[in-house]
PDB file of N, CA and C in Angstrom:
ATOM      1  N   UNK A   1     152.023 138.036  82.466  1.00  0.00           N
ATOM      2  CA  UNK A   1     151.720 136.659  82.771  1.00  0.00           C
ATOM      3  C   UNK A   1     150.705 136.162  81.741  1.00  0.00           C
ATOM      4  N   UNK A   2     150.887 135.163  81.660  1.00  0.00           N
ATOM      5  CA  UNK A   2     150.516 134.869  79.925  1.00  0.00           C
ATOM      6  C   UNK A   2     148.505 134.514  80.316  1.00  0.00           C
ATOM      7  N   UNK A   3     148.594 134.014  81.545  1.00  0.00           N
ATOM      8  CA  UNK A   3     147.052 133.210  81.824  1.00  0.00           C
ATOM      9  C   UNK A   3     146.647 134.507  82.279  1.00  0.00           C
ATOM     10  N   UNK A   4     146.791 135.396  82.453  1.00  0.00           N
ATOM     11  CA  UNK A   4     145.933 136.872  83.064  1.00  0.00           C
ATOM     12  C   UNK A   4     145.789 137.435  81.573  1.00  0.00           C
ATOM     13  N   UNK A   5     146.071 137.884  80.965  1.00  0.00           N
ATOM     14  CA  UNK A   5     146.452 138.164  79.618  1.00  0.00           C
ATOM     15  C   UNK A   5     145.093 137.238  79.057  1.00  0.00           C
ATOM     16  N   UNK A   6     145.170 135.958  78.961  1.00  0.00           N
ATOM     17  CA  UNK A   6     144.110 135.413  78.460  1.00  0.00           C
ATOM     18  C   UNK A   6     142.687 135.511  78.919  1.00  0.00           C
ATOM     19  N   UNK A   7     142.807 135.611  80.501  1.00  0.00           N
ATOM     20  CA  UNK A   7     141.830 135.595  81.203  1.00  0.00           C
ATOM     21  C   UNK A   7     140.877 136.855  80.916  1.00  0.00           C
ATOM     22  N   UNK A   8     141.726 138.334  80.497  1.00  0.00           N
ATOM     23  CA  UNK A   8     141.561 139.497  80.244  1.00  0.00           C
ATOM     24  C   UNK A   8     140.965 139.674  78.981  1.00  0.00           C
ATOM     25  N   UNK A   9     141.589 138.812  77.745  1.00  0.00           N
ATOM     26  CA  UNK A   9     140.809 138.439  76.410  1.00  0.00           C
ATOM     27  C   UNK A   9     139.445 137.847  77.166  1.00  0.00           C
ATOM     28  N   UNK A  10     139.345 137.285  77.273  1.00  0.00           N
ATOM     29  CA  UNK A  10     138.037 135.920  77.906  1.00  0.00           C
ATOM     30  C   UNK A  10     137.170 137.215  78.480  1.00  0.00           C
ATOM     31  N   UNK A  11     137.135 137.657  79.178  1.00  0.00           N
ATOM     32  CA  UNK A  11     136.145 138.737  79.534  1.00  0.00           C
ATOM     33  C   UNK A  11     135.943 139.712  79.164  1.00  0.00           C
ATOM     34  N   UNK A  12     136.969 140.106  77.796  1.00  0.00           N
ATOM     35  CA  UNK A  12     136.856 141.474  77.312  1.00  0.00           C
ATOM     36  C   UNK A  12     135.769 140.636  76.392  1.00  0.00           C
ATOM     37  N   UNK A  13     135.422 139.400  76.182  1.00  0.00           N
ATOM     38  CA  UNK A  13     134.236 138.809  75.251  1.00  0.00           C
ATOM     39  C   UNK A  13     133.090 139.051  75.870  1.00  0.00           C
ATOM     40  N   UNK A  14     132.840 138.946  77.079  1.00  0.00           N
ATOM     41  CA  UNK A  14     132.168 138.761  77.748  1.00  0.00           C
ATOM     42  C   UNK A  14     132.020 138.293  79.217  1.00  0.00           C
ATOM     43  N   UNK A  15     131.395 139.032  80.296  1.00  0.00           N
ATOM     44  CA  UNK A  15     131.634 138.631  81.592  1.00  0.00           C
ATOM     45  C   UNK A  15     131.303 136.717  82.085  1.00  0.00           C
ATOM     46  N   UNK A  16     131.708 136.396  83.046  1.00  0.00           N
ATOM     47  CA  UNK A  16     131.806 135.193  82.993  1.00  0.00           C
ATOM     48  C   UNK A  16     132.143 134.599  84.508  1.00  0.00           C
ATOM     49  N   UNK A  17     131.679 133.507  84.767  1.00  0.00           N
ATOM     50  CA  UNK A  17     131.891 133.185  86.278  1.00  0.00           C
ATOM     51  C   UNK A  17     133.179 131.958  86.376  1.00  0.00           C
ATOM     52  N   UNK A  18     133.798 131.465  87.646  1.00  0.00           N
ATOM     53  CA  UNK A  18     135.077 130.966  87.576  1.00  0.00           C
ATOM     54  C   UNK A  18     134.751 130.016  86.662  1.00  0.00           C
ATOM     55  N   UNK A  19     133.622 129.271  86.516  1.00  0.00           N
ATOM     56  CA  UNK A  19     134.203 127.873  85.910  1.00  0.00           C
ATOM     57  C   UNK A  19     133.539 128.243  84.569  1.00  0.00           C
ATOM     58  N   UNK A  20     132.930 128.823  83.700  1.00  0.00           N
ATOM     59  CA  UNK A  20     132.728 129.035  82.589  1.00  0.00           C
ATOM     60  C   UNK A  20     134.091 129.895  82.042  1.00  0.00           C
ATOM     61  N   UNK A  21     135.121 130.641  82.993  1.00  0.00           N
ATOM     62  CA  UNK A  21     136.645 131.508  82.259  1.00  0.00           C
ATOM     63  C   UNK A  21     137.278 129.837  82.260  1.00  0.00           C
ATOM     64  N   UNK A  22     136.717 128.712  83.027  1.00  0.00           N
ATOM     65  CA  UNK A  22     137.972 127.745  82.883  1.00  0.00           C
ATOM     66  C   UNK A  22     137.437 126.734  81.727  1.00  0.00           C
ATOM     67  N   UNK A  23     135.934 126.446  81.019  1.00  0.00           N
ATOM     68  CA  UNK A  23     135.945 125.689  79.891  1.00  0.00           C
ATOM     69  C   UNK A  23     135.882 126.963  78.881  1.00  0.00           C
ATOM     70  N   UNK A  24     136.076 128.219  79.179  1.00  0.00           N
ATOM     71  CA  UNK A  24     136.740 128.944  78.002  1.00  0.00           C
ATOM     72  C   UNK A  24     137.959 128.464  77.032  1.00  0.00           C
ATOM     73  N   UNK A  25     138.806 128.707  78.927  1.00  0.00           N
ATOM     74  CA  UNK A  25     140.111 128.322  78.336  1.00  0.00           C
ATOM     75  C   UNK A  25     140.150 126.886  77.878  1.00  0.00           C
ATOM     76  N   UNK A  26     139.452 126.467  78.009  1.00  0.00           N
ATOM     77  CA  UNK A  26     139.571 124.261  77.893  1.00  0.00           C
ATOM     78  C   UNK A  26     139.128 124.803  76.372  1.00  0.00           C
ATOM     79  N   UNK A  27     138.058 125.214  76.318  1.00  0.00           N
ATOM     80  CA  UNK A  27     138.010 125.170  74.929  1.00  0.00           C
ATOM     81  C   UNK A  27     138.593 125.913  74.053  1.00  0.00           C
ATOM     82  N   UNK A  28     139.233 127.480  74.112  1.00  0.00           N
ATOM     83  CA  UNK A  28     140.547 128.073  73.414  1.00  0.00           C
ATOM     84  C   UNK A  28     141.691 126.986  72.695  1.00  0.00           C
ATOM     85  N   UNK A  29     141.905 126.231  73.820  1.00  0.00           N
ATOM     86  CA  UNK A  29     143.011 125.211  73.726  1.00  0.00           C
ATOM     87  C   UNK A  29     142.455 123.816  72.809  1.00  0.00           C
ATOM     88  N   UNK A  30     141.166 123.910  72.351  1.00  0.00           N
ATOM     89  CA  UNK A  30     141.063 122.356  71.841  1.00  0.00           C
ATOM     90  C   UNK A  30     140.734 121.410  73.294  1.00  0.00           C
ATOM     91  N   UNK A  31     140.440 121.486  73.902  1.00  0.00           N
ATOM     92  CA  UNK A  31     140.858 120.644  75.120  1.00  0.00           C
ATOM     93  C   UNK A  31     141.890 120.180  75.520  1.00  0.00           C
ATOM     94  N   UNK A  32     143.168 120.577  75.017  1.00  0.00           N
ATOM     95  CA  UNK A  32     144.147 120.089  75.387  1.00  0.00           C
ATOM     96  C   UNK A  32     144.634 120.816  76.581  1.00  0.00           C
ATOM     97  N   UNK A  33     144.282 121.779  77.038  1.00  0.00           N
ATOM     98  CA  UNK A  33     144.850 122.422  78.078  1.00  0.00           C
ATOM     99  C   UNK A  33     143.431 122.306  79.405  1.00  0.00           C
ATOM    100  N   UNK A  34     143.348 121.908  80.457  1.00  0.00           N
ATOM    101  CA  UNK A  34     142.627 122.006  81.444  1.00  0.00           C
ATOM    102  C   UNK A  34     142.774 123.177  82.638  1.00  0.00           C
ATOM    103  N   UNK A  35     142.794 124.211  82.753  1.00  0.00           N
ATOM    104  CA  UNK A  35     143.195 125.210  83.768  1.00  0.00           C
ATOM    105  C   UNK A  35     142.925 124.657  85.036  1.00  0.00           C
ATOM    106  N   UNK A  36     143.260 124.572  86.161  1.00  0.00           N
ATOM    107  CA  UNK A  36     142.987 124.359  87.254  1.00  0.00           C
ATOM    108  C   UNK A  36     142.064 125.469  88.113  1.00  0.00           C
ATOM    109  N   UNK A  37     141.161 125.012  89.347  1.00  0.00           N
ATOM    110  CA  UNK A  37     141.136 126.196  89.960  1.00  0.00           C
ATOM    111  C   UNK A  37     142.080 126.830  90.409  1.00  0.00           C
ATOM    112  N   UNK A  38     142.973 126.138  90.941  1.00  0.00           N
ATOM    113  CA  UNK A  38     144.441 126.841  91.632  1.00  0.00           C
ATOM    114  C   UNK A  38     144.879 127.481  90.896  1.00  0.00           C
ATOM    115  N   UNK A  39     144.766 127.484  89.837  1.00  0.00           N
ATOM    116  CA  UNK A  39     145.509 128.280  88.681  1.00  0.00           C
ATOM    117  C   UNK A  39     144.515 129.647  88.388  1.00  0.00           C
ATOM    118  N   UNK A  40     143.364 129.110  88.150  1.00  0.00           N
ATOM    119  CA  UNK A  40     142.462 130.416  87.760  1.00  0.00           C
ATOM    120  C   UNK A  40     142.040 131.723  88.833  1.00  0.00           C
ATOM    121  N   UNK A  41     141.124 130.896  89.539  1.00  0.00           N
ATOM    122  CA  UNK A  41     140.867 131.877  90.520  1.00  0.00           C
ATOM    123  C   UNK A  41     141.518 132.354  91.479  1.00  0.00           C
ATOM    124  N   UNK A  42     143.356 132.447  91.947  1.00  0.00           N
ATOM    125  CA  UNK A  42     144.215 133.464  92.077  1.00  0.00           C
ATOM    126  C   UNK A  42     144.202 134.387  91.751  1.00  0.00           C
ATOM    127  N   UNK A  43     144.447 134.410  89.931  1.00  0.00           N
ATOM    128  CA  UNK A  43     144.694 135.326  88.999  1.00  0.00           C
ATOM    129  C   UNK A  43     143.336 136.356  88.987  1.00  0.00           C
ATOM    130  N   UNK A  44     142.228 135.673  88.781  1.00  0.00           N
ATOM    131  CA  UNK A  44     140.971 136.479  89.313  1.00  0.00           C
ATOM    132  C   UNK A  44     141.010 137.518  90.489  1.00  0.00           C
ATOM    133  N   UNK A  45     141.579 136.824  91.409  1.00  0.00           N
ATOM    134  CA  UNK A  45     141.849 137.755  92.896  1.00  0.00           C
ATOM    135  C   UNK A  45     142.474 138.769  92.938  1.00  0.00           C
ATOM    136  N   UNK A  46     143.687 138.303  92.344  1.00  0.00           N
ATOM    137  CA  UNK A  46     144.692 139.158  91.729  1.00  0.00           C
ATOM    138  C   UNK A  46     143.667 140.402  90.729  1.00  0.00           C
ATOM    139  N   UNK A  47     143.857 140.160  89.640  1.00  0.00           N
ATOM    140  CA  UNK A  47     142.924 141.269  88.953  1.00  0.00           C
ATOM    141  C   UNK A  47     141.961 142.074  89.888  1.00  0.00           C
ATOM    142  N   UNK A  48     141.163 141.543  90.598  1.00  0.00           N
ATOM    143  CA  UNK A  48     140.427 142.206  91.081  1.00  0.00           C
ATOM    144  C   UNK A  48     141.032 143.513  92.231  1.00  0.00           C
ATOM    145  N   UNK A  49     142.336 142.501  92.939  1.00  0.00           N
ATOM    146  CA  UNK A  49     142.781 143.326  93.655  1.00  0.00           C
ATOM    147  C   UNK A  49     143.513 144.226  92.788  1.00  0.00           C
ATOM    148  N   UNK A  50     143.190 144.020  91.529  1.00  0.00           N
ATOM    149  CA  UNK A  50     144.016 145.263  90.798  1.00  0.00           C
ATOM    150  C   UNK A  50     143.535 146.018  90.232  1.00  0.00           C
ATOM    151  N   UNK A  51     142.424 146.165  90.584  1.00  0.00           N
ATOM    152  CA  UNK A  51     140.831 146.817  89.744  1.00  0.00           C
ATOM    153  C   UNK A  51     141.052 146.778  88.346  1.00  0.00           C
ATOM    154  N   UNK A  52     141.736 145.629  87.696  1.00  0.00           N
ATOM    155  CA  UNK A  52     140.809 145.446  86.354  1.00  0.00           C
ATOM    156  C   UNK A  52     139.568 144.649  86.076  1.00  0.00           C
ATOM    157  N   UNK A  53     139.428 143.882  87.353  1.00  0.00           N
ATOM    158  CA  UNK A  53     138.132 143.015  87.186  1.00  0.00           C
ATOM    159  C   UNK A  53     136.815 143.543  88.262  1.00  0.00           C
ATOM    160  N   UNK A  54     135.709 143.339  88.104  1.00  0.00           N
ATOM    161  CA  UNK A  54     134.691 143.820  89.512  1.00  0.00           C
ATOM    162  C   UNK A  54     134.159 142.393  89.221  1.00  0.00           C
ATOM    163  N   UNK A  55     133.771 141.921  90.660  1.00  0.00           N
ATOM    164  CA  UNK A  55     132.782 140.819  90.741  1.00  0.00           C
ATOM    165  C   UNK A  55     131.389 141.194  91.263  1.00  0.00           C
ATOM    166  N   UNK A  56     130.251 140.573  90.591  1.00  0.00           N
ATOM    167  CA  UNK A  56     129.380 140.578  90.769  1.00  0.00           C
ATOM    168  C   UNK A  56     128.149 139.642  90.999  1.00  0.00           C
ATOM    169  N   UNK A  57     127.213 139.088  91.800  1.00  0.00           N
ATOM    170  CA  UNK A  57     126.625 138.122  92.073  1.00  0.00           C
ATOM    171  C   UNK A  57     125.123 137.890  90.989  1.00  0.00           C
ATOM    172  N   UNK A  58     125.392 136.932  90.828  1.00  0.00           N
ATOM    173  CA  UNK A  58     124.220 136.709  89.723  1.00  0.00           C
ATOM    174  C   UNK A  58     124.000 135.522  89.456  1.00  0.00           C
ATOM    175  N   UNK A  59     122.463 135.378  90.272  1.00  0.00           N
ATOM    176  CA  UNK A  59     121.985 133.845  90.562  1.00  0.00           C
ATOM    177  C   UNK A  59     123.121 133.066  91.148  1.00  0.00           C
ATOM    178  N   UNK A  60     123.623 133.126  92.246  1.00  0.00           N
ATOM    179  CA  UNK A  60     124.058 133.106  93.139  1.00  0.00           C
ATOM    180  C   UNK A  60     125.861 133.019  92.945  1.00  0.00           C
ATOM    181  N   UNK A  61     126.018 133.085  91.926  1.00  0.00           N
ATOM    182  CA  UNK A  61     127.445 132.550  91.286  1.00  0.00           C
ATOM    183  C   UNK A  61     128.455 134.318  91.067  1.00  0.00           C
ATOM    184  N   UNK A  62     129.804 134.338  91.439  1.00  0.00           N
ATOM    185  CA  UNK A  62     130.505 135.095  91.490  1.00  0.00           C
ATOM    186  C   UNK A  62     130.916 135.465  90.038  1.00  0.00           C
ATOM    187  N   UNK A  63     130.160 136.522  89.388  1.00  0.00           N
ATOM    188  CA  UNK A  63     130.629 136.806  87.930  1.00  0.00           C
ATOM    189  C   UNK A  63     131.659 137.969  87.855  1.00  0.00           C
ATOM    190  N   UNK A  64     132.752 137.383  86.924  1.00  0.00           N
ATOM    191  CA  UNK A  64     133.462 138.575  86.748  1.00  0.00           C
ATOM    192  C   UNK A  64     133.666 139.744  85.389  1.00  0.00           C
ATOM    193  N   UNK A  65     133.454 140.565  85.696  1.00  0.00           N
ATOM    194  CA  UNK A  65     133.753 141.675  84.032  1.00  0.00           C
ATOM    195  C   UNK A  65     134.828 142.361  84.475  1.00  0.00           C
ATOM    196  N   UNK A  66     135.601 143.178  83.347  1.00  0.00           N
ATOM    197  CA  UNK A  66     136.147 144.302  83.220  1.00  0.00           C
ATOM    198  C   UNK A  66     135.769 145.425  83.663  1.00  0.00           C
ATOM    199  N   UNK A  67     136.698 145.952  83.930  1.00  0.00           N
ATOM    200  CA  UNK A  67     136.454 147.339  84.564  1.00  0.00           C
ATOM    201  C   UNK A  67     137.053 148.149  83.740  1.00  0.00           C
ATOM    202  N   UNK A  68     136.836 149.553  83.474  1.00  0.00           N
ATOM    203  CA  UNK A  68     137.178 150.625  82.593  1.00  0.00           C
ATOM    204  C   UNK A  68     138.919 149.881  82.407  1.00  0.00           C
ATOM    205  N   UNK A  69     139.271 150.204  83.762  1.00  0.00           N
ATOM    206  CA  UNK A  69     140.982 149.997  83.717  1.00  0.00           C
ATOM    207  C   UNK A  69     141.367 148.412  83.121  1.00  0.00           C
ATOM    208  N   UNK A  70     140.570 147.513  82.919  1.00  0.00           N
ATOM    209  CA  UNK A  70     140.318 146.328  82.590  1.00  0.00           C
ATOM    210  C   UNK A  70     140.737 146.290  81.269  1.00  0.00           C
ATOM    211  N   UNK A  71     139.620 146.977  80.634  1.00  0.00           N
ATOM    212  CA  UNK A  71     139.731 147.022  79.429  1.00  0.00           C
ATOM    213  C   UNK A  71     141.052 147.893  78.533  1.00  0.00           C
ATOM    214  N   UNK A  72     141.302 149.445  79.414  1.00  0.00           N
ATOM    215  CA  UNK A  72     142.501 149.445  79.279  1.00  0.00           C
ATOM    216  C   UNK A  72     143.824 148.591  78.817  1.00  0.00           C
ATOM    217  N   UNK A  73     143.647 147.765  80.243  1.00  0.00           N
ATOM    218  CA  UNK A  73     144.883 146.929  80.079  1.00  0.00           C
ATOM    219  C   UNK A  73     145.080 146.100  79.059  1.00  0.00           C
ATOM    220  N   UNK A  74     143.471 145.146  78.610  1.00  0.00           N
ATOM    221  CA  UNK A  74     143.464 144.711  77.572  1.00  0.00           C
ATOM    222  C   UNK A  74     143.780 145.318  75.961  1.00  0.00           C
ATOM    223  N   UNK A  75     143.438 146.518  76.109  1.00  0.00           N
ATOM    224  CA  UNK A  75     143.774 147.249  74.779  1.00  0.00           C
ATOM    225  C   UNK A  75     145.357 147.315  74.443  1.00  0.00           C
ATOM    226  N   UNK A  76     145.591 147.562  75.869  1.00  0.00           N
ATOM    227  CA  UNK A  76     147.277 147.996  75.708  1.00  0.00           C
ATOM    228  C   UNK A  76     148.145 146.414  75.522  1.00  0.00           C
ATOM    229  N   UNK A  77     147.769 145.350  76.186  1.00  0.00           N
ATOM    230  CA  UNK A  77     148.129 144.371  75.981  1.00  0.00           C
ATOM    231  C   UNK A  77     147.517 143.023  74.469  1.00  0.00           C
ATOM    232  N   UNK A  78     146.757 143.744  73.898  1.00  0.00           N
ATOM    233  CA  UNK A  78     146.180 142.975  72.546  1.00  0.00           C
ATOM    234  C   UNK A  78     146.933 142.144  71.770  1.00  0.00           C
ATOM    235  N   UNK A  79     148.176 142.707  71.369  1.00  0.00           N
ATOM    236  CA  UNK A  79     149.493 141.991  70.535  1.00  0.00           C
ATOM    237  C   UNK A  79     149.610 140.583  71.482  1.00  0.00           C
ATOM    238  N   UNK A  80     149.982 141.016  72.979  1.00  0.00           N
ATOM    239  CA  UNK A  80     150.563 139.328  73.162  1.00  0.00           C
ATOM    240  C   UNK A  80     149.812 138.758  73.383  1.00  0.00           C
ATOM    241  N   UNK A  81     148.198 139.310  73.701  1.00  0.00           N
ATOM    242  CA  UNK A  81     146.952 138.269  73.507  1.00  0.00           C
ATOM    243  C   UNK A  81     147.126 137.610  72.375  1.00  0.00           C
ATOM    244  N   UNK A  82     147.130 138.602  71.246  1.00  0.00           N
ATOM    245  CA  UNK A  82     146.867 137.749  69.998  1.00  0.00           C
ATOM    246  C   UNK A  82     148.192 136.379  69.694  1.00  0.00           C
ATOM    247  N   UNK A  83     149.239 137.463  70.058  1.00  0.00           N
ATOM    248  CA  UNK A  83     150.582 136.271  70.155  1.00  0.00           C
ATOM    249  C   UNK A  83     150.254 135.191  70.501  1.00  0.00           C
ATOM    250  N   UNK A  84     149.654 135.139  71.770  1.00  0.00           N
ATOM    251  CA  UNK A  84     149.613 134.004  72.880  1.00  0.00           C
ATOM    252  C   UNK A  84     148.738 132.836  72.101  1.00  0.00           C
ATOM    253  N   UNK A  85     147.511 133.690  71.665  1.00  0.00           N
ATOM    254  CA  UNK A  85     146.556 132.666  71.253  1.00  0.00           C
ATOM    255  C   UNK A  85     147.093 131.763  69.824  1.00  0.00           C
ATOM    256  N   UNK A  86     147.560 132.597  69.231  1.00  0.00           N
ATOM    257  CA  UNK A  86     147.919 132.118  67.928  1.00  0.00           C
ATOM    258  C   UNK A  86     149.322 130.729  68.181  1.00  0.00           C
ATOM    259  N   UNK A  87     150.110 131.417  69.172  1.00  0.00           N
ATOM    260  CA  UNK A  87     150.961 130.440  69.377  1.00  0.00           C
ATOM    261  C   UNK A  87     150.298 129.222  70.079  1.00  0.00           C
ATOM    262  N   UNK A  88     149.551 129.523  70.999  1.00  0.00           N
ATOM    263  CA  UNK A  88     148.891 128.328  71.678  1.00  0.00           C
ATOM    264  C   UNK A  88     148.035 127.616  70.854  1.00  0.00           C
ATOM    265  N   UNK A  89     147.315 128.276  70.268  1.00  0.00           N
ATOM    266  CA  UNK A  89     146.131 127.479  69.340  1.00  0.00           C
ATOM    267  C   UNK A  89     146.632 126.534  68.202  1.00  0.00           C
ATOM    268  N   UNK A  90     147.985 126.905  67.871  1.00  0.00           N
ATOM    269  CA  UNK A  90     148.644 126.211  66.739  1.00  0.00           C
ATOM    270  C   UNK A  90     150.117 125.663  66.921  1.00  0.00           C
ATOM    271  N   UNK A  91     150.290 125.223  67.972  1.00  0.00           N
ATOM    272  CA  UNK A  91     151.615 124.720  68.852  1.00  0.00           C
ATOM    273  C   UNK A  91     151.602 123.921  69.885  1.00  0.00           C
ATOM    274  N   UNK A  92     152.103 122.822  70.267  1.00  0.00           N
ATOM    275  CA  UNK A  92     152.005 122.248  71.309  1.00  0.00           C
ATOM    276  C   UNK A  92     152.935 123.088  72.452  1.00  0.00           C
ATOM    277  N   UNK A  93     154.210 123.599  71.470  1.00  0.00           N
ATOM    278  CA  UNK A  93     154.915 124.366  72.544  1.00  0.00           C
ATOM    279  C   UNK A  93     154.167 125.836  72.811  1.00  0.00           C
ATOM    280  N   UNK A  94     153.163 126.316  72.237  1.00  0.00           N
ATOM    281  CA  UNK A  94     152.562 127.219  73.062  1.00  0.00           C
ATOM    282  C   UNK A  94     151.578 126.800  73.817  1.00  0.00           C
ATOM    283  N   UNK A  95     150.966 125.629  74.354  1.00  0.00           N
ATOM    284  CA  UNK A  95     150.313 125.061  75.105  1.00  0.00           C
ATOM    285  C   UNK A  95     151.406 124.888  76.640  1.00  0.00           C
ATOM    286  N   UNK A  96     152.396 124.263  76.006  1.00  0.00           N
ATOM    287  CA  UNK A  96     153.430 123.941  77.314  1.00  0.00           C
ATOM    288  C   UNK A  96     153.998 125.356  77.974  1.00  0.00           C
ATOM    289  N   UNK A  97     153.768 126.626  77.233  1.00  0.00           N
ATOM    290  CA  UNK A  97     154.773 127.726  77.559  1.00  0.00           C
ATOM    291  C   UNK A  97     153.425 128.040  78.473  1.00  0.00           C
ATOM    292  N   UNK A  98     152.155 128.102  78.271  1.00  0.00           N
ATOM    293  CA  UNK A  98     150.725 128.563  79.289  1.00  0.00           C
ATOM    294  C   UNK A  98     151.242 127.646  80.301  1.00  0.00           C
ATOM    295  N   UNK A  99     151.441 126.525  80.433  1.00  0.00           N
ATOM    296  CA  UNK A  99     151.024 125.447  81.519  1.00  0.00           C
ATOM    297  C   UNK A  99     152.526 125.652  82.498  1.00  0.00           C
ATOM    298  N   UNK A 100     153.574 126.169  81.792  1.00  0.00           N
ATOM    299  CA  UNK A 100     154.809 126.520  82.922  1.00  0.00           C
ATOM    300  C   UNK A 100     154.860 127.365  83.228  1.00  0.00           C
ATOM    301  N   UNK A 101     154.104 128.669  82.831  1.00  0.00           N
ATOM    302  CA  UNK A 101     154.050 129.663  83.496  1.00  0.00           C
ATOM    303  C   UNK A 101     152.775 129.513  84.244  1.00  0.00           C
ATOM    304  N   UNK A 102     151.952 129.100  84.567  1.00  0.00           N
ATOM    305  CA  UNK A 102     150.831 128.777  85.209  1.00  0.00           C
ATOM    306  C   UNK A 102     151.487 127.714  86.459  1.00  0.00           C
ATOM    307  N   UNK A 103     152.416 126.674  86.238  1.00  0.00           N
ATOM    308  CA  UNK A 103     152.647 126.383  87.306  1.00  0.00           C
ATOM    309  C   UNK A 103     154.028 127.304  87.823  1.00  0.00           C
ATOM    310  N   UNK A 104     154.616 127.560  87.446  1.00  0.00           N
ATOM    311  CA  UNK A 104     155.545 128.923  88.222  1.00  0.00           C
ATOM    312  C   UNK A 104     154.586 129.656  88.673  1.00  0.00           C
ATOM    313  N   UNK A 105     153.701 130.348  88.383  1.00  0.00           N
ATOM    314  CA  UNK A 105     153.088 131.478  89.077  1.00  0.00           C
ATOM    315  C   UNK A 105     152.331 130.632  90.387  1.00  0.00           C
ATOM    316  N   UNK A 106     151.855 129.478  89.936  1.00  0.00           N
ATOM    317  CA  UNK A 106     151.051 129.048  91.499  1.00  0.00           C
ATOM    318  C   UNK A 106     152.593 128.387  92.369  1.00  0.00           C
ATOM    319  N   UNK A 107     153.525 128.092  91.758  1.00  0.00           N
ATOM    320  CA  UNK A 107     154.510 127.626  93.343  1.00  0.00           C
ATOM    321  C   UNK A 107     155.265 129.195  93.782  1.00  0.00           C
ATOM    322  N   UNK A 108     155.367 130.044  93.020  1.00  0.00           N
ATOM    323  CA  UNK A 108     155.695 131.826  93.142  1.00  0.00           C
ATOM    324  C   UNK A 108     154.367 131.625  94.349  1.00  0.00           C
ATOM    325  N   UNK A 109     153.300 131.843  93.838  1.00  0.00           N
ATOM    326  CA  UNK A 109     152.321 132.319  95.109  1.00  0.00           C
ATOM    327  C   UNK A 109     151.837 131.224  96.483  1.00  0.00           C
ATOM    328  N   UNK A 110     152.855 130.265  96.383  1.00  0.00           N
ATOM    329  CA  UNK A 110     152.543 129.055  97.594  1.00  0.00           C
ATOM    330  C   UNK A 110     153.239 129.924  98.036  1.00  0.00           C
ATOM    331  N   UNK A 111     155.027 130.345  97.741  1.00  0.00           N
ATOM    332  CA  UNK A 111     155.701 130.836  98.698  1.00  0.00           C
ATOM    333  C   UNK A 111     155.460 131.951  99.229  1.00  0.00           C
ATOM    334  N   UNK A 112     154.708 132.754  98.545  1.00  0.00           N
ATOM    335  CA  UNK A 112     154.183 133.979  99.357  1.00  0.00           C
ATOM    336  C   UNK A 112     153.591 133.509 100.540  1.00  0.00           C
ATOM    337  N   UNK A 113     152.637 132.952  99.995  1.00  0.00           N
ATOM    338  CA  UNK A 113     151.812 132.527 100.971  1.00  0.00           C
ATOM    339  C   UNK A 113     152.178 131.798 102.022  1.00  0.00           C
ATOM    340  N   UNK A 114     153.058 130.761 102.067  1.00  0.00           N
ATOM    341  CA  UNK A 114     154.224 130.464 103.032  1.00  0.00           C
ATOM    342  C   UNK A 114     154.750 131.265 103.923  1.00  0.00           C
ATOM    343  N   UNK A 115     155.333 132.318 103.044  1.00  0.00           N
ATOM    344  CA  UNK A 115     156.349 133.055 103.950  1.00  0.00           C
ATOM    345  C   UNK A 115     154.960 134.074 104.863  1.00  0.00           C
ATOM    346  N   UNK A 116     154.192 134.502 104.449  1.00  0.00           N
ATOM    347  CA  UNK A 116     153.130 135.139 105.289  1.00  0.00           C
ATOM    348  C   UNK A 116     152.236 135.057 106.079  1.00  0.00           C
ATOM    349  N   UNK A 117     152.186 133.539 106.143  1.00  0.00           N
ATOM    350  CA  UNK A 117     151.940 133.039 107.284  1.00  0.00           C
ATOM    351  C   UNK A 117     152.628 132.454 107.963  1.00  0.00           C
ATOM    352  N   UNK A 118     153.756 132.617 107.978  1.00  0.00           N
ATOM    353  CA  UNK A 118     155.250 132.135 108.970  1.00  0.00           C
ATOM    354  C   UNK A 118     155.672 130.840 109.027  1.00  0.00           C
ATOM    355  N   UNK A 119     155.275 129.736 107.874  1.00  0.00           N
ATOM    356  CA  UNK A 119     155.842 128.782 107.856  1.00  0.00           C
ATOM    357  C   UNK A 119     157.072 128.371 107.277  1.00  0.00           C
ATOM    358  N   UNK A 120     157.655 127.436 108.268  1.00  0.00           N
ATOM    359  CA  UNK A 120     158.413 127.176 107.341  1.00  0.00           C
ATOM    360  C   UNK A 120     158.922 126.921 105.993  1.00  0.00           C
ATOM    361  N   UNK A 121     160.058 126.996 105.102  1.00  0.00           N
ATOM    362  CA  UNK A 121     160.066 126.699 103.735  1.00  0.00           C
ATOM    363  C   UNK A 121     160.697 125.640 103.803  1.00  0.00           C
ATOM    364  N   UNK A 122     160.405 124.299 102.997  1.00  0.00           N
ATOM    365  CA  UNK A 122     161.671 123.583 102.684  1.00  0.00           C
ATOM    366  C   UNK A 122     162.831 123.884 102.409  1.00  0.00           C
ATOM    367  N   UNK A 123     163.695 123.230 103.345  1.00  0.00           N
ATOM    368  CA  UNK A 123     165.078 123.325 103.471  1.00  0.00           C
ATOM    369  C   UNK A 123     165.488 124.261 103.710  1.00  0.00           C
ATOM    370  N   UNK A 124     165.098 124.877 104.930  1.00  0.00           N
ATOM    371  CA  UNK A 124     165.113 126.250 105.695  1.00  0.00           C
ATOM    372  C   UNK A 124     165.194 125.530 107.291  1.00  0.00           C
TER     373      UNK A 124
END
């Protein structure tokens, strides 16, 4: 997933709390890209529940770093970091390819979240 991947660059720089990983990414992009919270701090959750990230409290704000396996992942995944950035940083269509997979992954995780708390789905 292309925004975990980035998110994973972004803290392999340095640890960082939700809204400083989101004018990271604002600023990676030129400002042309705005991350949402809905968009970010999932993926955070996610990681964490995947122990590549640990959170930690500091001055009262939820900071996140890498974890051994963190950094791992980042090592092993470096190429499509670098891919990603290079295409995004110098493409409008790698700006649009972050922002559709960012909204696929948040309507992917409405329906989870839908179906697990027993609501109905449209047109069901």
């Amino acid at each position: 997933m292309t925004s975990s991947v980035l998110l994973l660059g972004l803290l392999g720089e340095r640890p960082q709390h939700e809204y400083e990983l989101m004018q990271s990414l604002e600023n990676r992009f030129g400002g042309r890209y705005s991350p949402s919270p809905g968009t970010v701090y999932p993926r955070l959750r996610r990681m964490v529940d995947d122990g590549l990230v640990v959170v930690r409290q500091a001055c009262g704000r939820a900071v996140y770093e890498l974890t051994d396996a963190g950094r791992a992942e980042l090592d092993r995944r470096r190429a499509e970091l670098d891919r990603v950035e290079a295409s995004a940083g110098g493409s409008l269509r790698g700006l649009t390819d972050v922002i559709r997979d960012d909204v696929r992954a948040a309507v992917a995780a409405l329906h989870r979240e839908l179906r697990a708390g027993g609501e109905a789905q449209p047109g069901s």
